[in-house]
Protein backbone atom coordinates (compact mmCIF):
# COMPACT_ATOMS: atom_id res chain seq x y z
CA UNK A 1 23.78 -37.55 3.64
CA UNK A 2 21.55 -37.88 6.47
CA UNK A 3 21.88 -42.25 7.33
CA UNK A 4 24.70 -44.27 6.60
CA UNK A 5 22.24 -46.45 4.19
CA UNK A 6 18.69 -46.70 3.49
CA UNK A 7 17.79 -50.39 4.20
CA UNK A 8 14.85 -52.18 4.01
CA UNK A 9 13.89 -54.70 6.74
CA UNK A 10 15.95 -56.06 9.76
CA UNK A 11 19.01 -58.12 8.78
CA UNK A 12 19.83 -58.72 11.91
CA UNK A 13 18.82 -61.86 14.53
CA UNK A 14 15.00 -61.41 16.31
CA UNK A 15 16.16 -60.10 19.72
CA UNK A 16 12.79 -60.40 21.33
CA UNK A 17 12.92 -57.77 23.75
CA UNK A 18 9.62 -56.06 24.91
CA UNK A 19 8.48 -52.65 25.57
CA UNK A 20 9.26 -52.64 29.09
CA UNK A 21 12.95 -54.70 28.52
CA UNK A 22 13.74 -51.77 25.65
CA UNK A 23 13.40 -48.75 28.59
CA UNK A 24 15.66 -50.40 30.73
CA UNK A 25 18.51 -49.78 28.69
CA UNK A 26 19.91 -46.56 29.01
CA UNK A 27 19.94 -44.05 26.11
CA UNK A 28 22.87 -42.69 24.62
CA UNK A 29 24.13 -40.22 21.80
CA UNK A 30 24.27 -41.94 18.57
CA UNK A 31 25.23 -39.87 15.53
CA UNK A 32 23.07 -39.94 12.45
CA UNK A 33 25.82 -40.57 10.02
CA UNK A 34 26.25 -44.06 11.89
CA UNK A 35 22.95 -45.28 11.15
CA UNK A 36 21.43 -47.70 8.94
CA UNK A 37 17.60 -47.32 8.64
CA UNK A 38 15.03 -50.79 8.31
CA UNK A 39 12.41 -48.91 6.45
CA UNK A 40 12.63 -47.24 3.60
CA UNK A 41 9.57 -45.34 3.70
CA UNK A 42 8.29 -42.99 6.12
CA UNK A 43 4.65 -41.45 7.09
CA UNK A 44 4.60 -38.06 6.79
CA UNK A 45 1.78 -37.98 9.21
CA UNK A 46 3.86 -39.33 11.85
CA UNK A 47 6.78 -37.13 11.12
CA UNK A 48 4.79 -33.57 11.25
CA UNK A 49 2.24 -35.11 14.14
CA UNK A 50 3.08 -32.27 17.50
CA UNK A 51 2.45 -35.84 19.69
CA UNK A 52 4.68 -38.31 17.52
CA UNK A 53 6.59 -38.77 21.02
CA UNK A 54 3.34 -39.46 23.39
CA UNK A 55 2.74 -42.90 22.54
CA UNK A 56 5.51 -45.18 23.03
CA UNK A 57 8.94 -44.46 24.22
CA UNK A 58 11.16 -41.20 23.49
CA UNK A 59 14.29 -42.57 22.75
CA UNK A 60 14.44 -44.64 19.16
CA UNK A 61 16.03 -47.49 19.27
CA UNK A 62 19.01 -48.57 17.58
CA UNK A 63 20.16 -52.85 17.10
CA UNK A 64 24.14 -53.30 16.95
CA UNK A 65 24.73 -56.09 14.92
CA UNK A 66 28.23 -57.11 13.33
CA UNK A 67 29.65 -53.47 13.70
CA UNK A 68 26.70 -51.80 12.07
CA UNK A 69 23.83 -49.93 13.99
CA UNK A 70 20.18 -50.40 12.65
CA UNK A 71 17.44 -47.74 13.48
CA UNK A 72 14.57 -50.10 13.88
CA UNK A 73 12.44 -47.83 15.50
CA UNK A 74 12.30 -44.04 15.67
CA UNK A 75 12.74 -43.00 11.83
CA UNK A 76 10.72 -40.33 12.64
CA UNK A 77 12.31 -39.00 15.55
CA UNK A 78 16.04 -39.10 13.48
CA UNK A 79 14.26 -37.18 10.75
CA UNK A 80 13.53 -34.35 13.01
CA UNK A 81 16.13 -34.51 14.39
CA UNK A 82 18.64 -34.05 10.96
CA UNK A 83 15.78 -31.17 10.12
CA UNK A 84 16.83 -29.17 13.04
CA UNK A 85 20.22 -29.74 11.58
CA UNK A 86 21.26 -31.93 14.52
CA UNK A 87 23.75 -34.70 14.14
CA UNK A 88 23.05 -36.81 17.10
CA UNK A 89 20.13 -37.99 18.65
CA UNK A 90 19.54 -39.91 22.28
CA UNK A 91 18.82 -43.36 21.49
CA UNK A 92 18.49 -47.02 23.04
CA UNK A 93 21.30 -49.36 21.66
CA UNK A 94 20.97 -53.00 21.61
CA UNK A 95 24.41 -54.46 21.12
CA UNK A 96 23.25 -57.93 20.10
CA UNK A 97 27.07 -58.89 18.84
CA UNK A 98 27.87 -58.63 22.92
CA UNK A 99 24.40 -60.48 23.70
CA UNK A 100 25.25 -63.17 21.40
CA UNK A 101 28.45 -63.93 22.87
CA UNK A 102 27.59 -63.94 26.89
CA UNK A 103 25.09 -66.49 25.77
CA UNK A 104 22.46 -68.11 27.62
CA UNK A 105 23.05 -68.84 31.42
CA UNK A 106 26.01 -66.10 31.73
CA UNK A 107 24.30 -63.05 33.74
């Protein structure tokens, strides 16, 4: 098995974050096994493309939300990753259980 689960859609809170707010968090090694998907269905075009990586940022990025971690965007980049018979990929984590509790007004 490649994902922890095939889901469809994000179950977790909107987090809101932009482009910009996404590459200031550091990536990190995230192994495939750990990983919930949002989307169950994935262009092939996008997943053979030589560029898929030239638009947008490198690293997927993964949501942490009550103890699970959501890929909600990079499906691609995980695929390729588990074809090359890799078990971790680089990724951008969003713990949004810790955002949650600092709340607003605690930076």
């Amino acid at each position: 098995m490649i994902f922890k689960s095939v889901g469809e859609g994000r179950p977790y809170p909107e987090h809101g974050l932009s482009h910009r707010e996404w590459a200031q968090i550091p990536p990190r090694q995230v192994r495939l096994d750990t990983l919930i998907t949002t989307k169950a269905v994935l262009d092939l075009h996008s997943l053979l493309a030589k560029d898929s990586t030239f638009y947008g940022d490198l690293f997927p990025h993964v949501v942490q939300w009550r103890g699970e971690m959501y890929l909600e965007d990079g499906l691609h980049r995980a695929l390729r990753a588990a074809l090359h018979q890799r078990s971790v990929l680089h990724a951008r984590v969003l713990d949004v259980d810790a955002s949650a509790e600092q709340g607003p007004g605690s930076e």
